[in-house]
C-alpha atoms as a PDB file:
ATOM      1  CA  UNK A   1      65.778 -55.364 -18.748  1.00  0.00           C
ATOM      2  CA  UNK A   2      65.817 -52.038 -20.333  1.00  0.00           C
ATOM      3  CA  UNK A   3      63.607 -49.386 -19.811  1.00  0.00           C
ATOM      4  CA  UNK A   4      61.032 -49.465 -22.773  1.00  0.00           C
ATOM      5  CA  UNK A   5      60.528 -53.377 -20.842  1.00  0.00           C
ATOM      6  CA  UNK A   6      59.730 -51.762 -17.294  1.00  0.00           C
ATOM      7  CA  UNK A   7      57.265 -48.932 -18.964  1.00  0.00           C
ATOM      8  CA  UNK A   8      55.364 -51.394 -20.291  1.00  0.00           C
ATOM      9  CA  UNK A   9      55.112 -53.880 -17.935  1.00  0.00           C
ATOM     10  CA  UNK A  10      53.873 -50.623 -15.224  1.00  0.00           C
ATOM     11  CA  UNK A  11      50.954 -49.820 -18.028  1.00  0.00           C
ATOM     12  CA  UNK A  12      50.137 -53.018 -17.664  1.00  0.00           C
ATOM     13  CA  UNK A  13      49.891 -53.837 -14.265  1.00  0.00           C
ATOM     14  CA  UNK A  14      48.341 -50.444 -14.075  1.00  0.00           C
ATOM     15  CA  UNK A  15      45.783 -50.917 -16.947  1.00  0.00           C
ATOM     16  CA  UNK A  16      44.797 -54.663 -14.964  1.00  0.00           C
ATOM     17  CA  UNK A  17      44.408 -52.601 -11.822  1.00  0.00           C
ATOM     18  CA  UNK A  18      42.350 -49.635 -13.666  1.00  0.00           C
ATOM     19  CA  UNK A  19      40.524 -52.652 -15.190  1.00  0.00           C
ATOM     20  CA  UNK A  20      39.953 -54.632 -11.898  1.00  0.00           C
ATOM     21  CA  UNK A  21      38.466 -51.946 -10.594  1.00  0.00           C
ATOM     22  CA  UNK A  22      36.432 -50.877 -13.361  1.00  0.00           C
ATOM     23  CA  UNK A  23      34.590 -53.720 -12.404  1.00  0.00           C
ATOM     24  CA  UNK A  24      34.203 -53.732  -8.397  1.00  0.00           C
ATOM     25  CA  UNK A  25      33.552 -50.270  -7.915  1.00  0.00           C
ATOM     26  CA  UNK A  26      29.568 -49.376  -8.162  1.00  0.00           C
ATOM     27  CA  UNK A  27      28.179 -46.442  -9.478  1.00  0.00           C
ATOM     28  CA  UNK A  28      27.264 -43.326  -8.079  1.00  0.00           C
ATOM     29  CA  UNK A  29      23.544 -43.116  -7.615  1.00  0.00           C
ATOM     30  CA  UNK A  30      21.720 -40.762 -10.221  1.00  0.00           C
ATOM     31  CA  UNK A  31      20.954 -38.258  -7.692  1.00  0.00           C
ATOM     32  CA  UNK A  32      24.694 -37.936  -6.933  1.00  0.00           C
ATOM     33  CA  UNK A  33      25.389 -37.340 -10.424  1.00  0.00           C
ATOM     34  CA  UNK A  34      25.401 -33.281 -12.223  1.00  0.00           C
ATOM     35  CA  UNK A  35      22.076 -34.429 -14.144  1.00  0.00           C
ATOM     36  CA  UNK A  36      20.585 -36.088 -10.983  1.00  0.00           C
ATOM     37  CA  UNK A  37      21.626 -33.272  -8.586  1.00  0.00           C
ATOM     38  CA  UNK A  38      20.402 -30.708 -10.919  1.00  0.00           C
ATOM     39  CA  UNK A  39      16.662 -32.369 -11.412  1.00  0.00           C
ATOM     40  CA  UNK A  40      16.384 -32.176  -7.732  1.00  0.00           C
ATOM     41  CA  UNK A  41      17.425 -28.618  -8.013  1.00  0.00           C
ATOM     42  CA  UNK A  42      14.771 -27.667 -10.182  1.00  0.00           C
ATOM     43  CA  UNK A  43      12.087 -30.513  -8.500  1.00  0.00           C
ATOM     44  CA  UNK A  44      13.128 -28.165  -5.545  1.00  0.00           C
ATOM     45  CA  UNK A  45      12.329 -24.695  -7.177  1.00  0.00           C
ATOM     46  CA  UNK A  46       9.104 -25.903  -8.808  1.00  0.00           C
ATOM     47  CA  UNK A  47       7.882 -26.544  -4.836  1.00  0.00           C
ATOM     48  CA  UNK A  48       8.741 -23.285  -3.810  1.00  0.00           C
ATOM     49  CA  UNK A  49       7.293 -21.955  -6.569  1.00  0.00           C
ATOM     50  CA  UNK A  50       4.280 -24.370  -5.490  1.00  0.00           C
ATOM     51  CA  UNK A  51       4.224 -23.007  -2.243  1.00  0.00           C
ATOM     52  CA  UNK A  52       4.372 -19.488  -2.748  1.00  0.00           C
ATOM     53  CA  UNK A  53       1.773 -19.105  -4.892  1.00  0.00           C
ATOM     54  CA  UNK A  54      -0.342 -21.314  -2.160  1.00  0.00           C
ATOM     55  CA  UNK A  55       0.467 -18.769   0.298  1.00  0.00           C
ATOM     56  CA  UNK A  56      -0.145 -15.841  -1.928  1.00  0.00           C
ATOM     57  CA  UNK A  57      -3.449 -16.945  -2.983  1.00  0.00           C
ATOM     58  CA  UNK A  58      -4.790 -17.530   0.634  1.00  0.00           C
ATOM     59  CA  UNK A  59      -3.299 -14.360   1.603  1.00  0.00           C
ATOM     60  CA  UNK A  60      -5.028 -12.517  -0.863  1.00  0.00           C
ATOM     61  CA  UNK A  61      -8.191 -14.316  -0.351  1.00  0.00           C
ATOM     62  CA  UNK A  62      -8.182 -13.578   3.131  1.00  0.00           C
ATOM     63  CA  UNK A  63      -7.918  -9.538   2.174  1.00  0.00           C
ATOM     64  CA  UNK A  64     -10.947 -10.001  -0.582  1.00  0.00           C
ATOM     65  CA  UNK A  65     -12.922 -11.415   2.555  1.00  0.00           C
ATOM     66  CA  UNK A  66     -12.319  -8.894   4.380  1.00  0.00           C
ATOM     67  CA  UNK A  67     -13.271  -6.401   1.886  1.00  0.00           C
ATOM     68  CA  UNK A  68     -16.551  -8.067   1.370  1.00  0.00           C
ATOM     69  CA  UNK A  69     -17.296  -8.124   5.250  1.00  0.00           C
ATOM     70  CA  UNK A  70     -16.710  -4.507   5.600  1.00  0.00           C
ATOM     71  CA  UNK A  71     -18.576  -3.131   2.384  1.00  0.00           C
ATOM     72  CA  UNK A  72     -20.924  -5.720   1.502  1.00  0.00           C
ATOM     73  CA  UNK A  73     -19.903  -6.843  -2.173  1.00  0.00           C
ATOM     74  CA  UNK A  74     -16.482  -7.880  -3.756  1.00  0.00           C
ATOM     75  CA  UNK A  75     -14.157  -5.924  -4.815  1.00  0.00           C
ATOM     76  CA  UNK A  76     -14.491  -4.817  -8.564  1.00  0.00           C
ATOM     77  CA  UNK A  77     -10.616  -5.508  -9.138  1.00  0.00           C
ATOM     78  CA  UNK A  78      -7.736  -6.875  -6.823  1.00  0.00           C
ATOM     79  CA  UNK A  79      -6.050  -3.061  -6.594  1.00  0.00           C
ATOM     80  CA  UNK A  80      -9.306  -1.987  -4.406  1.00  0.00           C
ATOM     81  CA  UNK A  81      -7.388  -4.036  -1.592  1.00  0.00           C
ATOM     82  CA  UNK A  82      -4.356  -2.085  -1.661  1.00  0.00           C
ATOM     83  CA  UNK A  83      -3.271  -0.351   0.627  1.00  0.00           C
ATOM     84  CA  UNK A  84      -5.834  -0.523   2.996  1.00  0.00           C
ATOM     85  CA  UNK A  85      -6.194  -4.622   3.164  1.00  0.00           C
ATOM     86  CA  UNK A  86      -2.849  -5.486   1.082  1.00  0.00           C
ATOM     87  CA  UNK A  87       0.884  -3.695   0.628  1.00  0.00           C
ATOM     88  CA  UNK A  88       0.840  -4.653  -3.108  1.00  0.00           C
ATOM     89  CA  UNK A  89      -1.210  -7.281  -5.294  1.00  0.00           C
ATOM     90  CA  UNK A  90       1.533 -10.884  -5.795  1.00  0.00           C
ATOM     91  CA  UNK A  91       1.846 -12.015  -9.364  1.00  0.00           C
ATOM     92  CA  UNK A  92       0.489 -14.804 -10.958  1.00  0.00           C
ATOM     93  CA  UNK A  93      -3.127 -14.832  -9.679  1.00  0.00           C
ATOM     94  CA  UNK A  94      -6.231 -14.373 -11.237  1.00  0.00           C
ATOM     95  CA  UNK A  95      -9.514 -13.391  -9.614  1.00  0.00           C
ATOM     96  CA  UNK A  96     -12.965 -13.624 -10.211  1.00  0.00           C
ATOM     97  CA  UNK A  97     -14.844 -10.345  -9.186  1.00  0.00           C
ATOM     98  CA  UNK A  98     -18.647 -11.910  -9.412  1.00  0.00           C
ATOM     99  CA  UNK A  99     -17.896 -15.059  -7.041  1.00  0.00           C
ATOM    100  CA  UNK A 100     -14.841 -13.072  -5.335  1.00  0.00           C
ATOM    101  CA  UNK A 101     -12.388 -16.059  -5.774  1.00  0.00           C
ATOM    102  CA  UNK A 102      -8.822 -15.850  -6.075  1.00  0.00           C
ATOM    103  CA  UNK A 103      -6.594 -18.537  -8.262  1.00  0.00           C
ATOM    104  CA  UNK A 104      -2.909 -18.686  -9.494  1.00  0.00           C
ATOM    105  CA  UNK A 105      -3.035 -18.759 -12.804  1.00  0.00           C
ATOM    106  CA  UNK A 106      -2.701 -21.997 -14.530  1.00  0.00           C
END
């Protein structure tokens, strides 16, 4: 048998192996796949995103309450609360000066 008989027979029990398996082996779940692990990723940023606005909002609530406790009205603008009831004023919240609510913006 010369050599060119060998190499081919080897592909060829290597290709019915490859092929074999091909077959047995299951796939990866999506979420263990780039695509799948990067949609969690972002699924994951978007809650934190979620959550800190959540926290900002009742935060700065809670310092527009206070404001209205101690003087008796709302506070004309969110910067009124700084720096006696807040360090600095978060982004991405609205507020509503006649009603004194505060919303992230949508």
């Amino acid at each position: 048998m010369g050599w060119k008989t060998v190499f081919v027979l080897a592909l060829l029990i290597v290709g019915a192996i490859g092929y074999y398996l091909w077959g047995v082996v299951e796939e990866a779940p999506k979420e263990a796949t780039l695509p799948g692990y990067t949609n969690a990723l972002k699924n994951d940023e978007l809650k934190a995103q979620a959550a800190a606005a959540t926290a900002n909002v009742q935060t700065v609530q809670e310092a527009v309450n206070k404001f209205r406790t101690m003087k008796n009205t709302n506070p004309a603008t969110l910067q009124e609360l700084v720096p006696e009831y807040l360090d600095h004023i978060p982004g991405g919240l609205q507020y509503d000066a006649s009603t004194g609510t505060v919303s992230p913006i949508q």
